[in-house]
Protein backbone atom coordinates (compact mmCIF):
# COMPACT_ATOMS: atom_id res chain seq x y z
CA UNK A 1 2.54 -65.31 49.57
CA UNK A 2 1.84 -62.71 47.12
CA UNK A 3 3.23 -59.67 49.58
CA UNK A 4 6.56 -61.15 49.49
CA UNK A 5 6.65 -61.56 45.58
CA UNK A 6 8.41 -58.86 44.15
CA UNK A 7 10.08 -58.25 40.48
CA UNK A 8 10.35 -55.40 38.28
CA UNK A 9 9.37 -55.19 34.89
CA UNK A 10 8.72 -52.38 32.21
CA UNK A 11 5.93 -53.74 30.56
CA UNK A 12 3.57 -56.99 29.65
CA UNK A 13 1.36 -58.75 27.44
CA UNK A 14 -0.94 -61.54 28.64
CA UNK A 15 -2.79 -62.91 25.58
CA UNK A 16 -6.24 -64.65 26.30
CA UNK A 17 -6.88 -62.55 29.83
CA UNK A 18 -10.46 -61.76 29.66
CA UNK A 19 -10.84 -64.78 32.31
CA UNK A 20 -10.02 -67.63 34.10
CA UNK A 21 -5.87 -67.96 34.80
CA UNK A 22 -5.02 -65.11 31.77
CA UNK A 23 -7.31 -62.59 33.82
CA UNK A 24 -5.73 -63.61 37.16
CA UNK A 25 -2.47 -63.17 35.62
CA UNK A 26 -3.40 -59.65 34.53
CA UNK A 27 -4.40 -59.05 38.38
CA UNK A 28 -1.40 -60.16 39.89
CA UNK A 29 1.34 -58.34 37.96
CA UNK A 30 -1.68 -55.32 38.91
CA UNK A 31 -1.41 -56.13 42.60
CA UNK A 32 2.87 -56.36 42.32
CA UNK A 33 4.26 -53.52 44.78
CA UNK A 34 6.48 -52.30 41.75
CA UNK A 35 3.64 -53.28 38.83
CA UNK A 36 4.55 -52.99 35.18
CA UNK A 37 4.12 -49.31 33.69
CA UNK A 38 2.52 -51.14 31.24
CA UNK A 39 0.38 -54.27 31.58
CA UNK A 40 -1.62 -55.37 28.17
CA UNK A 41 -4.77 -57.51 28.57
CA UNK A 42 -6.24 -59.17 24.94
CA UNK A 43 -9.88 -60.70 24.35
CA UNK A 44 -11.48 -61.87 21.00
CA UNK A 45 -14.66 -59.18 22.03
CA UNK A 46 -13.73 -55.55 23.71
CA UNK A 47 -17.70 -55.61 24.33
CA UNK A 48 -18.11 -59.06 25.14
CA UNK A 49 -20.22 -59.79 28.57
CA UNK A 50 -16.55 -61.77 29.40
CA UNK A 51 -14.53 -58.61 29.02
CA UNK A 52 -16.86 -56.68 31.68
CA UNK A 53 -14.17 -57.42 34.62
CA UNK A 54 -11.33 -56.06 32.65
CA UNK A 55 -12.63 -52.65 31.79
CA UNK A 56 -13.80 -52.47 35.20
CA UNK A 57 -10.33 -52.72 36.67
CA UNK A 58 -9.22 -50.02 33.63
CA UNK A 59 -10.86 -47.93 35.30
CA UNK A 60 -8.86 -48.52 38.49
CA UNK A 61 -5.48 -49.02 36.82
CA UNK A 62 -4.32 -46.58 34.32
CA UNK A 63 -1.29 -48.78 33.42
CA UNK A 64 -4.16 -51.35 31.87
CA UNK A 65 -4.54 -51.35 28.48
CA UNK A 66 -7.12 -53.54 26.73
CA UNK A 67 -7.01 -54.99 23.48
CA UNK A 68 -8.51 -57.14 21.16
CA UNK A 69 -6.18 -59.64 19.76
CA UNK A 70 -7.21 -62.90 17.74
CA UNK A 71 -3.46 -65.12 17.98
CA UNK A 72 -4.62 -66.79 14.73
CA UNK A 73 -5.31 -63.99 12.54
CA UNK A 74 -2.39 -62.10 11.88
CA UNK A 75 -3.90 -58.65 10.90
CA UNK A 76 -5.16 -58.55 14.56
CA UNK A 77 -1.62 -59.70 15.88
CA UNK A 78 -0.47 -56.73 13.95
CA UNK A 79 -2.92 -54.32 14.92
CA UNK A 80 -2.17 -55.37 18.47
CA UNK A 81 1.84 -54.84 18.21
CA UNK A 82 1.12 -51.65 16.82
CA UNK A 83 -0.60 -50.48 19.92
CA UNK A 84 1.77 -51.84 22.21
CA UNK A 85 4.80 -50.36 20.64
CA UNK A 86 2.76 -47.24 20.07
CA UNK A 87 2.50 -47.43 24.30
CA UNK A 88 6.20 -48.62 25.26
CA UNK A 89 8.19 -46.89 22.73
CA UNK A 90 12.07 -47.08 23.33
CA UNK A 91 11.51 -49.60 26.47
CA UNK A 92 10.08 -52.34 24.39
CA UNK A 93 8.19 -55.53 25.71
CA UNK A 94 9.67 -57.01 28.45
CA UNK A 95 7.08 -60.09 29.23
CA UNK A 96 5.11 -61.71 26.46
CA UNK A 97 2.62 -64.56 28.44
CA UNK A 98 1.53 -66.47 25.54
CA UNK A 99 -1.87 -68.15 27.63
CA UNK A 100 -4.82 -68.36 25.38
CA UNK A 101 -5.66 -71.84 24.97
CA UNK A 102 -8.12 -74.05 23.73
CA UNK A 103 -9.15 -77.24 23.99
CA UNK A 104 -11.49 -79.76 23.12
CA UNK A 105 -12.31 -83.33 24.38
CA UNK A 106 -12.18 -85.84 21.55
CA UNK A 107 -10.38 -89.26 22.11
CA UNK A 108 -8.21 -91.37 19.41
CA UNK A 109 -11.53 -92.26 17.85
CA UNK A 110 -13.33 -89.31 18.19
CA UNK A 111 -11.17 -86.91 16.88
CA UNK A 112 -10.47 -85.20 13.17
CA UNK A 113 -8.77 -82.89 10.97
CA UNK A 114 -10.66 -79.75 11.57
CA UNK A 115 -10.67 -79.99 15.22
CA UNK A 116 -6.66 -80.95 15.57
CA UNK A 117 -6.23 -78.08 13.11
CA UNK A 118 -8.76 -75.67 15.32
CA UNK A 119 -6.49 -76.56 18.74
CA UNK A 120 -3.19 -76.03 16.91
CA UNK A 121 -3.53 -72.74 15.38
CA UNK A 122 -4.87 -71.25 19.06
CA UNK A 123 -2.46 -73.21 20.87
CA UNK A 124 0.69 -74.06 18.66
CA UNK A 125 0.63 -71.69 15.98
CA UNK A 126 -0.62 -68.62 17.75
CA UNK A 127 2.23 -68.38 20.13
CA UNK A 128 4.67 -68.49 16.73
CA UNK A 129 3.06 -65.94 15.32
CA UNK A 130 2.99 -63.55 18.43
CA UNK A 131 6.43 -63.85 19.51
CA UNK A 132 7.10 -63.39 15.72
CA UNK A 133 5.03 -60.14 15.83
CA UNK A 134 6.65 -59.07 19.08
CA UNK A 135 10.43 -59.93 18.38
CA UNK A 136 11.09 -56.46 18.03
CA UNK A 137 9.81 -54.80 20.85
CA UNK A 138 11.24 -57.51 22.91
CA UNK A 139 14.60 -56.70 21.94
CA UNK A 140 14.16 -52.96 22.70
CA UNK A 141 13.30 -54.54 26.05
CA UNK A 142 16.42 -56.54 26.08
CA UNK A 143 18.52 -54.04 24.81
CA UNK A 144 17.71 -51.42 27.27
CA UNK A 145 17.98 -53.73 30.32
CA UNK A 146 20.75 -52.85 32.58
CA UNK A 147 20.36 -56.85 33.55
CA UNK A 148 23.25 -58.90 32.82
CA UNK A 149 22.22 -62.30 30.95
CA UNK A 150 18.99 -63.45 30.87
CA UNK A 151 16.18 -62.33 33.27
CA UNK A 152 12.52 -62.16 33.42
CA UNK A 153 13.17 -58.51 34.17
CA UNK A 154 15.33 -58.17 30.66
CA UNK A 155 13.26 -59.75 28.34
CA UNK A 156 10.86 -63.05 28.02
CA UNK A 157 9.05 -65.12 26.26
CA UNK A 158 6.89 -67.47 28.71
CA UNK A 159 4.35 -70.28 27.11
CA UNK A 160 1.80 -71.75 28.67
CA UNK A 161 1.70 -75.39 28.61
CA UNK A 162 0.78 -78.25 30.69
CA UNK A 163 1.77 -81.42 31.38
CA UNK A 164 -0.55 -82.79 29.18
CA UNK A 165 2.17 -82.30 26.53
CA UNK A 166 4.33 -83.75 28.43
CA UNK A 167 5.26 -87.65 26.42
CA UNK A 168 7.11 -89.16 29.23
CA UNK A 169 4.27 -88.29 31.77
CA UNK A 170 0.80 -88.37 30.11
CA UNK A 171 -0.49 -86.37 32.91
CA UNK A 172 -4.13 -86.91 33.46
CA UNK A 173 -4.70 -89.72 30.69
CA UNK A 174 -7.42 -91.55 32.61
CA UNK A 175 -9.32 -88.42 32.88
CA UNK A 176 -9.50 -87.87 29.22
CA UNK A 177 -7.48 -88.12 26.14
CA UNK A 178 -7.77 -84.85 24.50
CA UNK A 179 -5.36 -85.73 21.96
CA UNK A 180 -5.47 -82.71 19.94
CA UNK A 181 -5.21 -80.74 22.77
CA UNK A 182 -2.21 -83.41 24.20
CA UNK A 183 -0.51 -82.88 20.60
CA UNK A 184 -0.12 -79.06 20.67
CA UNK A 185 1.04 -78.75 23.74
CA UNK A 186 3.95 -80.83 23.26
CA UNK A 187 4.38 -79.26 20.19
CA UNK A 188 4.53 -75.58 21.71
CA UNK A 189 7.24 -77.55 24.60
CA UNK A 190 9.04 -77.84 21.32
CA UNK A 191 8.68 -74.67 20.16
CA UNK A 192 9.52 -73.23 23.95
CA UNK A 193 12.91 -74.81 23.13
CA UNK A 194 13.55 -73.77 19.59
CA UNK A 195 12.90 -70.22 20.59
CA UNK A 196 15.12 -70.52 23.96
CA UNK A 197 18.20 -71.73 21.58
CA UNK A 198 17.56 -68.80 18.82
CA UNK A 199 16.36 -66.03 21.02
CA UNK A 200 19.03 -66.18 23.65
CA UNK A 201 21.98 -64.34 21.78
CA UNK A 202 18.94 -61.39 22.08
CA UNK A 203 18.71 -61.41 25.63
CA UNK A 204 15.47 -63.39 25.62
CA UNK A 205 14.66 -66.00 27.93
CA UNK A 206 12.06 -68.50 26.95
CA UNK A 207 10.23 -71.00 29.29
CA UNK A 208 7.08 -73.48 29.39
CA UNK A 209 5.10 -73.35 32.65
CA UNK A 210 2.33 -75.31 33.01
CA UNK A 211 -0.43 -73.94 35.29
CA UNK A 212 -1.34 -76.81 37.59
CA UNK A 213 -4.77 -78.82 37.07
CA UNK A 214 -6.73 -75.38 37.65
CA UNK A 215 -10.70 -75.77 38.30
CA UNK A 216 -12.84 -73.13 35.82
CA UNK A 217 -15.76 -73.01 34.25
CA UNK A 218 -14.55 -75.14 31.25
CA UNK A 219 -12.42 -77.43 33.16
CA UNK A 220 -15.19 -79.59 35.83
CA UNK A 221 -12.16 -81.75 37.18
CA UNK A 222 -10.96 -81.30 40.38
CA UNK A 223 -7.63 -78.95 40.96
CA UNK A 224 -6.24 -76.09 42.25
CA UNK A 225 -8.12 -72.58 42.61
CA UNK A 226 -6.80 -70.24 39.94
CA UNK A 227 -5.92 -67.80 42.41
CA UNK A 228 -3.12 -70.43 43.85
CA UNK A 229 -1.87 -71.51 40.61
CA UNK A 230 -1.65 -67.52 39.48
CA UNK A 231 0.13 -66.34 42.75
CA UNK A 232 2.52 -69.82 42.56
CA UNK A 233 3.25 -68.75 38.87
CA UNK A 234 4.54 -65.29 39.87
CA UNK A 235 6.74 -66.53 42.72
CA UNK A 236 8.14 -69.03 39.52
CA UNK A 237 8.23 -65.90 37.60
CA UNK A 238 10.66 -63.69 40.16
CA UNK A 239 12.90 -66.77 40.33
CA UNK A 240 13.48 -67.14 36.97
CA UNK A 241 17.17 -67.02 36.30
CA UNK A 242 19.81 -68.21 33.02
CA UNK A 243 20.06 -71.64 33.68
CA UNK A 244 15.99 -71.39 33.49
CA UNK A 245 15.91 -70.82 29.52
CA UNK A 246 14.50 -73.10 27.60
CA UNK A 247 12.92 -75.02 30.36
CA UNK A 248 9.45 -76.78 31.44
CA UNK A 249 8.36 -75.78 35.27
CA UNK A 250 5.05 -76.06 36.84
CA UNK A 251 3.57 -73.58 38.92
CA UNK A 252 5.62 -74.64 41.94
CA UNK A 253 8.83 -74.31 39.84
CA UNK A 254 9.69 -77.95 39.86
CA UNK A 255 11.37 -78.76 36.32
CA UNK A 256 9.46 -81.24 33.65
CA UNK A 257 10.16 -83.69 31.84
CA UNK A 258 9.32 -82.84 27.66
């Protein structure tokens, strides 16, 4: 499936791509027969035993750049924008994945202030603040497109969600309630819309996607390998068209209900 996914882009930013689906991400717009002249990986540690992977495939790909980006501190959001626009120049940010997540497992009884707050600011507040940051350099992107309307090839903003956060589904409640983790994910769905409705007269397309139930390390459940759910997100990805803005697909591109 992957050979016959296709789609050019200029450049990209994965956040939270050190491992698991952000890391598989980062290999797959690698492996794309026209790959991005830039692709930016982050991780909280450029030293970190979990970085090791990434600077070994720097070393293969000189269109991989590295950097260390914490999405709740916004000197190190800065920092990171800085290097990126230092990289792309005129052509500007054409895909900003906002993926790192968190997530915890505390029920209705179980949970509290400090975690709810912890889960939000990685996974609510984080992707604010980065497509914030990044506005800019995604409008260079936008405004240099030859594209007409909006494409994934012009300029986007794509959030990773799940359908956790989805109300009228509660995917997955019998496995566990996560409710902070539930909570900001239907708030970023919200936020995926606000910044379809406002970004659009930029050229910037905005979507949710969530992922599929993806086995890792931190996730023991049962689900899809993260190499299916990263090659099914790409084919979503090269589909993406107009009438996609402001929208919820999974990693099959079927549409979701908020």
């Amino acid at each position: 499936m992957a050979k016959s996914v296709d789609f050019c882009v200029f450049s990209v930013l994965v956040t939270g791509s050190d491992q698991g689906i952000g890391l598989g991400l980062v290999k797959r717009f690698l492996e794309l027969p026209s790959p991005p002249k830039w692709v930016f990986a982050t991780t909280l540690d450029l030293e970190g035993e979990e970085t090791k992977e990434l600077r070994e495939l720097v070393c293969k790909h000189p269109n991989l750049v590295v950097l260390q980006l914490d999405v709740t501190n916004l000197e190190s959001i800065q920092a990171a924008q800085k290097e990126v626009e230092k990289c792309v120049g005129e052509g500007g940010l054409t895909i900003l994945y906002n993926n790192a997540g968190i997530w915890n497992v505390n029920n209705l009884q179980t949970e509290d202030a400090k975690g709810m707050m912890t889960v939000y600011s990685v996974n609510t507040i984080g992707p604010l603040l980065m497509s914030q940051a990044f506005l800019p350099v995604l409008k260079k992107a936008a405004r240099r497109s030859p594209c007409q309307g909006l494409s994934i090839s012009k300029a986007a903003i794509i959030n990773m969600s799940s359908t956790v956060g989805s109300i009228e589904l509660m995917a997955y409640w019998d496995l566990g309630q996560t409710i902070g983790y539930r909570c900001s994910k239907a708030a970023l769905n919200m936020l995926t819309k606000c910044q379809s409705l406002e970004y659009a007269a930029d050229g910037i397309m905005t979507v949710a996607i969530h992922p599929g139930l993806v086995k890792t390390r931190n996730n023991p459940y049962s689900g899809i390998t993260m190499e299916e759910s990263t090659r099914g997100i790409m084919v979503v990805l090269s589909k993406l068209c107009e009438d996609d803005n402001g929208t919820f697909l999974d990693w099959l591109g079927s549409r979701l209900p908020w």
